[in-house]
Protein backbone atom coordinates (compact mmCIF):
# COMPACT_ATOMS: atom_id res chain seq x y z
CA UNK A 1 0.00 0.00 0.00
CA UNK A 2 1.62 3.50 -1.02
CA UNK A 3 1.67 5.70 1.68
CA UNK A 4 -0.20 9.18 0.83
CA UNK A 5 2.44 12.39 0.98
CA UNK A 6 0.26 15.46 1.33
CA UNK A 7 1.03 17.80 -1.00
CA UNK A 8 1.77 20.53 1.08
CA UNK A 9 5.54 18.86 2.19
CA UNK A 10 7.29 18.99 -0.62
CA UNK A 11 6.96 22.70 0.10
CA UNK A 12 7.03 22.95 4.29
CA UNK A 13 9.95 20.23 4.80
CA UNK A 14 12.83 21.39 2.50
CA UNK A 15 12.57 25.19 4.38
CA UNK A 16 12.40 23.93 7.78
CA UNK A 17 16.41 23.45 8.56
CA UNK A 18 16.72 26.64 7.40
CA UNK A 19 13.89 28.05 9.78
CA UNK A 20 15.51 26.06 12.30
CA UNK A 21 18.72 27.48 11.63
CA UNK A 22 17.51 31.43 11.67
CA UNK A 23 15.82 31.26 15.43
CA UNK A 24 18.96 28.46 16.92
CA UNK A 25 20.95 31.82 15.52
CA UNK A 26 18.50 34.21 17.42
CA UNK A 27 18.39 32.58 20.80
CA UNK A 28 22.31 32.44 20.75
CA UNK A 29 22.45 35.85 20.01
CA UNK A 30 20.46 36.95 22.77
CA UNK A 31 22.53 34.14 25.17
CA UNK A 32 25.56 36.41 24.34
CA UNK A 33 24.06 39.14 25.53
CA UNK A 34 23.42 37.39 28.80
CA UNK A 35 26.69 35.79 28.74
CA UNK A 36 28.75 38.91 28.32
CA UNK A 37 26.99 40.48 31.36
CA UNK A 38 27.83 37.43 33.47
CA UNK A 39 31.34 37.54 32.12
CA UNK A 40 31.93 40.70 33.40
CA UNK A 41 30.55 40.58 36.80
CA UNK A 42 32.45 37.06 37.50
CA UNK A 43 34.69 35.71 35.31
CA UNK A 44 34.45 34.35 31.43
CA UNK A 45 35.53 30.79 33.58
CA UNK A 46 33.05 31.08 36.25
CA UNK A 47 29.87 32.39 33.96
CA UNK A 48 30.73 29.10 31.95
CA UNK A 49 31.11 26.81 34.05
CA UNK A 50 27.79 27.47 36.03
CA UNK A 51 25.83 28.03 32.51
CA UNK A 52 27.38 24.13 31.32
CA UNK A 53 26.26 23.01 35.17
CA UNK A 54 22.80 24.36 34.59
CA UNK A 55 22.74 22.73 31.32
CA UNK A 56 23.67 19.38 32.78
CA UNK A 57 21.07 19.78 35.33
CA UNK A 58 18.35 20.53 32.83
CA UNK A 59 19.39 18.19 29.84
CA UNK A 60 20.83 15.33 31.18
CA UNK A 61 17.50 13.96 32.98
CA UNK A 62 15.25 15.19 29.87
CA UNK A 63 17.96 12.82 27.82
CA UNK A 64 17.37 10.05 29.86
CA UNK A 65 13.63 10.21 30.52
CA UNK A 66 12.97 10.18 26.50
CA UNK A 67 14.85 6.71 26.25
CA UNK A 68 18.06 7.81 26.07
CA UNK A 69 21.51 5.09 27.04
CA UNK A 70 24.30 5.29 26.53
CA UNK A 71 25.89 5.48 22.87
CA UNK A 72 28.32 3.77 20.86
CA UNK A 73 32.07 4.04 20.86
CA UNK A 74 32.60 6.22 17.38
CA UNK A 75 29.20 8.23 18.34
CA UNK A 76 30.59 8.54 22.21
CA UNK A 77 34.39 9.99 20.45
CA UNK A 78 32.39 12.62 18.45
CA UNK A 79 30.29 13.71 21.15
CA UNK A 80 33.77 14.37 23.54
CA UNK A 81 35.44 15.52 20.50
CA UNK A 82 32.95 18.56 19.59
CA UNK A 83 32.54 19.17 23.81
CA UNK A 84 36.73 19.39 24.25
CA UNK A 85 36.29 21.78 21.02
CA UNK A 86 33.22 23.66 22.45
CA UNK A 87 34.81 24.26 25.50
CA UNK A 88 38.04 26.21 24.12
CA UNK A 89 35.68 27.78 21.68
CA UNK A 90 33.52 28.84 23.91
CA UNK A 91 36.39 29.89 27.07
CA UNK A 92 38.28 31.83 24.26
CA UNK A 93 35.37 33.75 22.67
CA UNK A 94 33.74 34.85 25.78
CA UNK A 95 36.75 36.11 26.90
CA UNK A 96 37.52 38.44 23.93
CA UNK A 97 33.83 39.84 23.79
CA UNK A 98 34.51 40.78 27.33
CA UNK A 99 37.27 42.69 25.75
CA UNK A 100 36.30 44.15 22.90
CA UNK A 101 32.94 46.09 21.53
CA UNK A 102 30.32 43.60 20.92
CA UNK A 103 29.74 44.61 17.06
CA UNK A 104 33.47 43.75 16.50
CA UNK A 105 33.95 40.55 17.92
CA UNK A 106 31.14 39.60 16.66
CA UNK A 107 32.35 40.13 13.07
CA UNK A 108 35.63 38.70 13.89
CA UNK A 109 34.50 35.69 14.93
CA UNK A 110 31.62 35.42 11.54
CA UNK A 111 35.15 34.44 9.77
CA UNK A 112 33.84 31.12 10.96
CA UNK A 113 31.39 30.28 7.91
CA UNK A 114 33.51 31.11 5.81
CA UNK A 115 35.99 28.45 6.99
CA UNK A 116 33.47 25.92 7.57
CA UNK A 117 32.36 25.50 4.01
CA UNK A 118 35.88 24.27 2.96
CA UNK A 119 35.95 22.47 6.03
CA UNK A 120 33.12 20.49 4.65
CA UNK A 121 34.30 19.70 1.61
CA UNK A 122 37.71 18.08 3.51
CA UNK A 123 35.91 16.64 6.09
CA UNK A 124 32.26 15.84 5.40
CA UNK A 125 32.99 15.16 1.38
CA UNK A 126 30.40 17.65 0.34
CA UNK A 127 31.25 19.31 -2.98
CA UNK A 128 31.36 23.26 -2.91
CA UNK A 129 29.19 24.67 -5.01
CA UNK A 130 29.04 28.07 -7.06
CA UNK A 131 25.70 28.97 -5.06
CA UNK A 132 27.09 28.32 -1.68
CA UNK A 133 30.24 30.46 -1.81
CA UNK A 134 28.28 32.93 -3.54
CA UNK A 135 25.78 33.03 -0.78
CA UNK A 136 28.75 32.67 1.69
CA UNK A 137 30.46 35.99 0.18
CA UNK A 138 27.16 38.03 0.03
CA UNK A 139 27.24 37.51 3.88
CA UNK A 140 31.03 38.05 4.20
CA UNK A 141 30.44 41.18 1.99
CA UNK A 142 27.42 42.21 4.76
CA UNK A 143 29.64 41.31 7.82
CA UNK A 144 32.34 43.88 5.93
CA UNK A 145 29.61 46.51 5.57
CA UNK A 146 28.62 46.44 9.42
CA UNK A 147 31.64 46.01 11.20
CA UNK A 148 33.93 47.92 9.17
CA UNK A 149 31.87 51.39 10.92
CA UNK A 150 32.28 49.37 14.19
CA UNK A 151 35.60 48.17 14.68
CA UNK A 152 38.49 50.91 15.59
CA UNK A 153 35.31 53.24 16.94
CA UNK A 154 36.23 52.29 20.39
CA UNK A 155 39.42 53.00 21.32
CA UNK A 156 41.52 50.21 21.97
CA UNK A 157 42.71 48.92 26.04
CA UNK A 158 45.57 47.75 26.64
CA UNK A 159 43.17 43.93 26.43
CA UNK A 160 42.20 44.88 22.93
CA UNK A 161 44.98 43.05 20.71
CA UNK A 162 44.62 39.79 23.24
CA UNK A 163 40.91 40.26 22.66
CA UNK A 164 41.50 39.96 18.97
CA UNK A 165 42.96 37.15 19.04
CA UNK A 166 41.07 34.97 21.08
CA UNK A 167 38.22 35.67 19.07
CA UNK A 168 40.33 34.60 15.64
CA UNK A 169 41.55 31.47 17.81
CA UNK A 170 37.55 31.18 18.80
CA UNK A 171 36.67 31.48 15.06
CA UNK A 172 38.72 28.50 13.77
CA UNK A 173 37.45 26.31 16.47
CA UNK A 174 33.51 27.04 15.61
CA UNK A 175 34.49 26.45 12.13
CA UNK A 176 35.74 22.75 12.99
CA UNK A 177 32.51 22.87 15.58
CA UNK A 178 30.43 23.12 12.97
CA UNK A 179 31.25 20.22 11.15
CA UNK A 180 31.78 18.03 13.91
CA UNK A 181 27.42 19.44 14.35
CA UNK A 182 27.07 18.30 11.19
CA UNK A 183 28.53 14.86 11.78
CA UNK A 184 27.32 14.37 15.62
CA UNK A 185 23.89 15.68 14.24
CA UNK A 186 23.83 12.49 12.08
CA UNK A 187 24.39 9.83 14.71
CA UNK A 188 22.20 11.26 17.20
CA UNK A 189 18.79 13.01 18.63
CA UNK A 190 19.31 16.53 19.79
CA UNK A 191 18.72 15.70 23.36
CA UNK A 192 21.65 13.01 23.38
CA UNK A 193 24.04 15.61 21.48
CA UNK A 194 22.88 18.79 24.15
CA UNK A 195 23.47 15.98 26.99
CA UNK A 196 26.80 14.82 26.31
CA UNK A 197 28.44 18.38 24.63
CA UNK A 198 27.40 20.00 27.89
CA UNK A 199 28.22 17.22 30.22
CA UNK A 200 31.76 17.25 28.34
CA UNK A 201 32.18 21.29 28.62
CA UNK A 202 31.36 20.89 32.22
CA UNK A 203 33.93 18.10 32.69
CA UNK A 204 36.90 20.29 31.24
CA UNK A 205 35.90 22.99 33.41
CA UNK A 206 35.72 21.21 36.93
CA UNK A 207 39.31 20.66 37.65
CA UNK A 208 40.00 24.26 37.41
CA UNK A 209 37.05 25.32 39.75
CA UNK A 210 39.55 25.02 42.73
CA UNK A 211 41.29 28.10 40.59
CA UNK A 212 39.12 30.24 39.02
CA UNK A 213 35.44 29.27 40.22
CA UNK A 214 32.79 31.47 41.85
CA UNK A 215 31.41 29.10 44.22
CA UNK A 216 28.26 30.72 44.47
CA UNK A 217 27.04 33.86 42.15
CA UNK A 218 24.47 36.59 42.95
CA UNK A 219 20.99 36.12 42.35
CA UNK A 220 21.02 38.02 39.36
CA UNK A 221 23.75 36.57 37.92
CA UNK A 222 22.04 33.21 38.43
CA UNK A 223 19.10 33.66 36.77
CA UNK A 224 21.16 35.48 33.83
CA UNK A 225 23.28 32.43 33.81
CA UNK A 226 20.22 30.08 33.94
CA UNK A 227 18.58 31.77 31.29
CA UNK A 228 21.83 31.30 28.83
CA UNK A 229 21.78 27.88 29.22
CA UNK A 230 18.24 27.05 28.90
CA UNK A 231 18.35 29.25 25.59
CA UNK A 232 22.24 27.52 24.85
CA UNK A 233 20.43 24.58 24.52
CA UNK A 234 17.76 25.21 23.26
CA UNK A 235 19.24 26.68 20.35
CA UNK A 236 21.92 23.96 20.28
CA UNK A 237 18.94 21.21 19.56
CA UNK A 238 17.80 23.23 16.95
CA UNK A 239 21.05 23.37 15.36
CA UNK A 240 21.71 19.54 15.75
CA UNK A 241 18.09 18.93 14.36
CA UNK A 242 18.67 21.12 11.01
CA UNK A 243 22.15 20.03 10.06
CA UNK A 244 20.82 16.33 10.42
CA UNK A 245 18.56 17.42 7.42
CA UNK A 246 20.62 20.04 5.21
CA UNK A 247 24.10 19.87 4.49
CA UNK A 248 26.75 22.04 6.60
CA UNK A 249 27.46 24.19 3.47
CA UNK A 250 23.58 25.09 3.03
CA UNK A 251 23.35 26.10 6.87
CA UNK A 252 26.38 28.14 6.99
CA UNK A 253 26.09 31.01 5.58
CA UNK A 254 22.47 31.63 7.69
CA UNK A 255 24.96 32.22 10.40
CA UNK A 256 25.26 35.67 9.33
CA UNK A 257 21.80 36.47 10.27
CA UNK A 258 23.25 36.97 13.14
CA UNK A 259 23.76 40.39 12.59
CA UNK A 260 20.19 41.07 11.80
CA UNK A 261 19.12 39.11 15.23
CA UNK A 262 21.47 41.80 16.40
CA UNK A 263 19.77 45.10 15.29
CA UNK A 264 16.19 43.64 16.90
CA UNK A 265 17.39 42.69 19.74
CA UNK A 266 19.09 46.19 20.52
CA UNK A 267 16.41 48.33 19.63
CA UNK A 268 14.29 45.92 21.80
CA UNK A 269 16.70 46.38 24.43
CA UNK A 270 18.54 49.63 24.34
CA UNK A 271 16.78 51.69 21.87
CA UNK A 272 19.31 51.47 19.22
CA UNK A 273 18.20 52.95 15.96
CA UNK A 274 19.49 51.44 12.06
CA UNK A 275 22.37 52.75 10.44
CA UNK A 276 22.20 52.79 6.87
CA UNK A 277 25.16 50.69 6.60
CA UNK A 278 23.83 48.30 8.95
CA UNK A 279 20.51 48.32 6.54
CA UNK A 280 22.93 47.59 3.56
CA UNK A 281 24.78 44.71 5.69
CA UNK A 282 21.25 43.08 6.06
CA UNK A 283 19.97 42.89 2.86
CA UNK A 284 23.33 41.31 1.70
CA UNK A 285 23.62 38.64 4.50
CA UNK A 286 19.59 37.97 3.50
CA UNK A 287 20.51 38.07 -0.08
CA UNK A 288 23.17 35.18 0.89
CA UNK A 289 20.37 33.41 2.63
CA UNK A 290 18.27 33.11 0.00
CA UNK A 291 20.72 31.99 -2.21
CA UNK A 292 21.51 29.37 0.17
CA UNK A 293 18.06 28.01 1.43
CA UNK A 294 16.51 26.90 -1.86
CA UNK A 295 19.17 24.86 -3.27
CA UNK A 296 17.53 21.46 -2.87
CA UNK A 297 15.28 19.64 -1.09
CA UNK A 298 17.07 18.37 2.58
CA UNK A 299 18.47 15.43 2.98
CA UNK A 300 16.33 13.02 4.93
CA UNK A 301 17.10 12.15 8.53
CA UNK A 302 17.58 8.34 10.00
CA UNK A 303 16.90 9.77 13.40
């Protein structure tokens, strides 16, 4: 007996990675926000490592009351893999937006994409396409736009150079943590990946705590903290569910929405009005979105 496809999915299915993709991109933005705050008043170590623990707490018993056990050896060596690489990528990145203007590390670190798509091709096998650079340099070119009037507008500490840096050291790692998404996305549910990526960030961090921990932070910087996690993974499931369906390449370049997550979210917050260079920026990095999304139907999921 054939089984009857309504006729509406061909159209709904292929677009929802991408969907996916956008609001995983939104909630992280506004977890930076959070996270920068709670940098600053404790530590980029100690915001971390009680953001992972909250995590854990939250995850790990969701993971477990779905069905979840314990996973096989090559899925268990990507899912410590992309947590060791998460945790330095996360350490080094929160530690130069504590040091630099927000706008600037921010399009530091958006060299990322741009890495990951040849990343894919070494790593995953995916062939490169014309479309995907193309969409991949419309964003580059809208990154360029924005952060060029950004960058060198503050004038730079004697933590500004260092702050550069970690945020190029934090950009090649999310390049490599993207595909290793891609790849852990395909042997497991979301709720297995968030469990064991957190649960591994949390285990790097706990031999230092002796060092650098806050044993116990201010109620406002706990529920700051406690709202970047639950949004951390929540937009961390969301990634893991759309890269099982799209290839890493497709996703990419919807990573520059960022900056347009960016603009909302400070004239929700602070009042902060459009430049018209940041209106330029935008429709490029949406131009490179569209040019992206439609390129063919997703790829269907096992899981």
């Amino acid at each position: 007996m054939s089984r009857i496809v309504p006729t509406s999915a061909p159209i709904i299915a292929p677009i929802m990675p991408f969907v996916a993709t956008l609001v995983g991109v939104g909630l992280y933005s506004l977890m930076d926000v959070l996270m920068k705050g709670a940098t600053l008043a404790i530590g980029v170590y100690s915001a971390i490592l009680w953001r992972s623990f909250t995590a854990v707490v939250v995850v790990v018993p969701a993971w477990r009351l779905s069905g979840g056990s314990w996973p096989e050896r090559a899925t268990l060596r990507v899912h410590l893999l992309r947590g060791v690489v998460s945790a330095g990528m996360t350490l080094t990145f929160f530690w130069g937006l504590a040091r630099l203007p927000m706008a600037e590390a921010i399009a530091i670190s958006f060299l990322a994409p741009l890495i990951a798509l040849y990343l894919a091709a070494v790593m995953l096998g995916e062939k490169v396409r014309r479309g995907a650079v193309m969409a991949s340099l419309l964003g580059l070119a809208g990154m360029v736009v924005i952060g060029a009037t950004r960058i060198g507008a503050e004038p730079e500490g004697g933590d500004a150079a260092a702050g550069i840096v970690a945020i190029l050291i934090s950009a090649v790692l999310y390049a490599w943590n993207l595909i290793l998404q891609r790849r852990q996305s395909q042997l497991a549910r979301p709720l297995e990946v968030a469990a064991f990526m957190n649960g591994t960030v949390l285990a790097v961090l706990l031999p230092f705590a002796g060092l650098f921990g806050v044993v116990v932070p201010e109620p406002s910087m706990a529920l700051a903290i406690a709202g970047a996690a639950l949004l951390a993974v929540t937009a961390g499931m969301l990634f893991s569910w759309a890269y099982g369906r799209a290839e890493a390449q497709a996703l990419v370049p919807l990573e520059y929405s960022a900056f347009i997550w960016a603009a909302i979210l400070g004239w929700v917050a602070f009042g902060e009005t459009l430049s018209p260079e940041t209106a330029i920026g935008a429709v490029l990095i949406i131009a490179g979105c569209w040019i992206a999304a439609p390129r063919r139907r997703p790829e269907p999921s096992a899981l």
